[in-house]
Protein backbone atom coordinates (compact mmCIF):
# COMPACT_ATOMS: atom_id res chain seq x y z
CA UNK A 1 111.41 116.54 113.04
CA UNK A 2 112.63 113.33 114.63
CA UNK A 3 112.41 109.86 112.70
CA UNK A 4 111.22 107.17 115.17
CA UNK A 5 111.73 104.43 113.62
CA UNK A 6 114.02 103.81 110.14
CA UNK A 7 113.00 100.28 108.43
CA UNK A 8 115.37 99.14 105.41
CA UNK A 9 112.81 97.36 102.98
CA UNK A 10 116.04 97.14 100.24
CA UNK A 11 115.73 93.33 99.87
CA UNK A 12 119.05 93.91 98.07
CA UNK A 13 121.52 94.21 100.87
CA UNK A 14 121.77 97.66 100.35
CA UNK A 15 121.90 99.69 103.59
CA UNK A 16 119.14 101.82 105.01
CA UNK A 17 119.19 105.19 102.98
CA UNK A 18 119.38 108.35 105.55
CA UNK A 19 116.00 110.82 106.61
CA UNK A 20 118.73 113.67 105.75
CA UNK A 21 119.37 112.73 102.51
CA UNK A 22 115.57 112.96 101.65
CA UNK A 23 115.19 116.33 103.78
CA UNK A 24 117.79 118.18 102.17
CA UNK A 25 116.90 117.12 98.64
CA UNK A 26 113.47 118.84 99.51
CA UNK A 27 114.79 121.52 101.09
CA UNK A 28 117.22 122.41 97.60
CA UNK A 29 114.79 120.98 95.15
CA UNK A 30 111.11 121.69 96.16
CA UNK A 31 109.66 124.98 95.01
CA UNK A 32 111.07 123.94 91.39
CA UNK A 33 108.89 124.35 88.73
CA UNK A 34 110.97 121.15 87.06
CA UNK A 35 110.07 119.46 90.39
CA UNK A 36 106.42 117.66 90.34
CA UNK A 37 105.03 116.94 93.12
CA UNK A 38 101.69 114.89 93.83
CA UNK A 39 99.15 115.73 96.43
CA UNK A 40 96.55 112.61 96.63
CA UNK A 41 93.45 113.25 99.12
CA UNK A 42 90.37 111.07 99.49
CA UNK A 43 86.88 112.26 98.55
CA UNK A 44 84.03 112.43 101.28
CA UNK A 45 82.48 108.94 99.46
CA UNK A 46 86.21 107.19 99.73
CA UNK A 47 87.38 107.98 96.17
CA UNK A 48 91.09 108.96 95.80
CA UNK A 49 91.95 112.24 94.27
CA UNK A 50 95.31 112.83 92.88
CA UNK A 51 96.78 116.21 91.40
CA UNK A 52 99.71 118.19 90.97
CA UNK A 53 100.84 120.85 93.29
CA UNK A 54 103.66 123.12 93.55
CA UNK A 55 105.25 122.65 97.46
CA UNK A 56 108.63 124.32 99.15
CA UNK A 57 110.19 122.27 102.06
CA UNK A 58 110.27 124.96 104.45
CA UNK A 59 110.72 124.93 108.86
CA UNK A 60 111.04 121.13 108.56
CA UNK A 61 107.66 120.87 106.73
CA UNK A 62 106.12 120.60 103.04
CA UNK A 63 104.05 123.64 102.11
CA UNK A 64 101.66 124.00 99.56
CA UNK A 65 98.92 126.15 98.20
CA UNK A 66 95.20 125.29 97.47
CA UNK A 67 91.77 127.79 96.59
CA UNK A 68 89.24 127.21 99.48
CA UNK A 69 87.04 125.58 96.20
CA UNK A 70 88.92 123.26 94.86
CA UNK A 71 88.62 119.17 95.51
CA UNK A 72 91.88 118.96 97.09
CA UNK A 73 90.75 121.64 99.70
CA UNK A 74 87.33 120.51 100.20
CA UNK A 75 88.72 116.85 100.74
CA UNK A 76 91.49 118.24 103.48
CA UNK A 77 88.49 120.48 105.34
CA UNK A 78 86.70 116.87 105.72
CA UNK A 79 89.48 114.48 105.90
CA UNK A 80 93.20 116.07 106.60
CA UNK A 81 95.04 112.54 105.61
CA UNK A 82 97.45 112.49 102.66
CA UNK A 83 99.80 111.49 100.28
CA UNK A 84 102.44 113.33 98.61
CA UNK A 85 104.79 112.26 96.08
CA UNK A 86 107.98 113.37 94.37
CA UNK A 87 110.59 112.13 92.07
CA UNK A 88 113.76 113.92 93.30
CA UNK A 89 117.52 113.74 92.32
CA UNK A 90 118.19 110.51 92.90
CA UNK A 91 115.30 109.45 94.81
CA UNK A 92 111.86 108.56 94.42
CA UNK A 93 109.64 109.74 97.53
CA UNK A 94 106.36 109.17 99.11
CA UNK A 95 105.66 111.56 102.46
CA UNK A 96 102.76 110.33 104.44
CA UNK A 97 101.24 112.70 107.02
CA UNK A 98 97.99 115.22 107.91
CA UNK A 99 97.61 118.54 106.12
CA UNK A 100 96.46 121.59 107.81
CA UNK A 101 95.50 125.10 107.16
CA UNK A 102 98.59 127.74 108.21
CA UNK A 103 96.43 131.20 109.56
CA UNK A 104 99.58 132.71 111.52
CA UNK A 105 100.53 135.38 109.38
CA UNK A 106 103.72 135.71 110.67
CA UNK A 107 104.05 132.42 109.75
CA UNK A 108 102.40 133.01 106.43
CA UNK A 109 104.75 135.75 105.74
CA UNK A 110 108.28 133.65 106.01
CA UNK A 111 106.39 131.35 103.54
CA UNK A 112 105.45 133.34 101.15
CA UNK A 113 109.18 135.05 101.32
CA UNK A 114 110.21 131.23 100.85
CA UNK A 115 108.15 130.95 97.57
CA UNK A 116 109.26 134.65 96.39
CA UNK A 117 112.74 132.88 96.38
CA UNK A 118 112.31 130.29 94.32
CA UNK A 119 110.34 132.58 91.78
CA UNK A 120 106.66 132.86 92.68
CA UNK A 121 105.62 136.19 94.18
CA UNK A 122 103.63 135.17 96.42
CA UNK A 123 102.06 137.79 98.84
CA UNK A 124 100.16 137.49 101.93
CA UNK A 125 96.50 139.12 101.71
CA UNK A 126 94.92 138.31 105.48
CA UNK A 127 95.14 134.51 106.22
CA UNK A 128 95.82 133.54 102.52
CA UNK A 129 98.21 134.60 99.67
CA UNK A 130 97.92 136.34 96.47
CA UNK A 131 99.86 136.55 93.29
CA UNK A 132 99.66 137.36 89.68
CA UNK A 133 99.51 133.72 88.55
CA UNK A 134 99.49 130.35 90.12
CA UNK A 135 98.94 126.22 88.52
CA UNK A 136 95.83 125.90 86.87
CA UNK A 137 94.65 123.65 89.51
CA UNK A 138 94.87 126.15 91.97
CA UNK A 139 91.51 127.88 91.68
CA UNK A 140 91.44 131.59 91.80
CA UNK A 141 92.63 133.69 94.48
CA UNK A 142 93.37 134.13 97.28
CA UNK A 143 94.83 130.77 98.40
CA UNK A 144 94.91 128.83 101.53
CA UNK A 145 98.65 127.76 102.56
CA UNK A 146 98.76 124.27 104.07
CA UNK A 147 101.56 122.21 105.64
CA UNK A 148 101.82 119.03 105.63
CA UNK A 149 102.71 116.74 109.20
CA UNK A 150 104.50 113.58 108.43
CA UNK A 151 103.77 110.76 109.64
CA UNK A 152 105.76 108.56 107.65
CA UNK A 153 107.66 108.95 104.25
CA UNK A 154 109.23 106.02 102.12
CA UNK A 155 111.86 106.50 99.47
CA UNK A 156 113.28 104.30 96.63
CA UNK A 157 116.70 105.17 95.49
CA UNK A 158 116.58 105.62 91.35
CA UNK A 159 120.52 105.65 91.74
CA UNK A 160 123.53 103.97 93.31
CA UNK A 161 124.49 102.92 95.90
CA UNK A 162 120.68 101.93 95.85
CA UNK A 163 118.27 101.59 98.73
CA UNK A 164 115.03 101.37 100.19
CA UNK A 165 113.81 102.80 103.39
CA UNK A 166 110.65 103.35 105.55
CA UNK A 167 110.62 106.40 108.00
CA UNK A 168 108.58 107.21 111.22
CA UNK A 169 108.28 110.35 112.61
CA UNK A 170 107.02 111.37 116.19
């Protein structure tokens, strides 16, 4: 993924905080269950919907799981726009972007090996996975994997040296 643009918004003096330093605290600290993470949708009649989510940072991308009946999922099918947010070491973090439905099941296998990694078993059945368990907003099996394009992602650093920063992606 390439940034297009990096904006410092730190009205500090504090210099522009690095994409990297925000990718590779996903990439070690997603797919923790001490990790929240916030999916926010909108509803068909405008309404924002917030809830929590588990998600890995996996191939450059956030992943996440959803049942096709849930609000989250029936929000994506009509309107694939999105918010996530985390609070990671360091960092506070808001990824902008599009989320869409993963059917590849080659692709759907490396991701659920991903999430077997960090502790959830997580099996491909078809197009979707299965496991024993999953978050209670998850709905009941099997569940649709989605992936999440950024479009933009801001961050807030909750530690020295400080920072604020704006990214673009293309």
């Amino acid at each position: 993924m390439t940034t297009i643009e990096t904006r410092n918004l730190d009205q500090y003096g504090n210099t522009a905080l690095p994409w990297s330093l925000a990718r590779d605290l996903l990439a070690t600290e997603s797919a923790s269950k001490d990790v929240p993470f916030f999916l926010n949708t909108v509803r068909p009649d405008g309404r924002p919907h917030s809830v929590g989510i588990g998600a890995v940072w996996f191939e450059d991308a956030l992943h996440f799981v959803s049942g096709p009946g849930t609000r989250k999922s029936r929000n994506l099918a009509e309107n694939p726009a999105c918010t996530v947010s985390v609070r990671l070491t360091g960092m506070d973090l808001v990824l902008e972007g599009d989320a869409h439905r993963i059917t590849d099941e080659s692709t759907l296998d490396r991701i659920a090996a991903r999430y077997r990694e960090s502790g959830w078993p997580a099996q491909r059945d078809g197009q979707a996975f299965t496991a024993p368990y999953t978050a209670p907003s998850g709905g009941p099996p099997p569940w649709h994997v989605y992936r999440i394009t950024l479009r933009a992602a801001h961050a807030v650093a909750t530690a020295e040296p400080g920072g604020a920063t704006r990214w673009t992606f293309g």
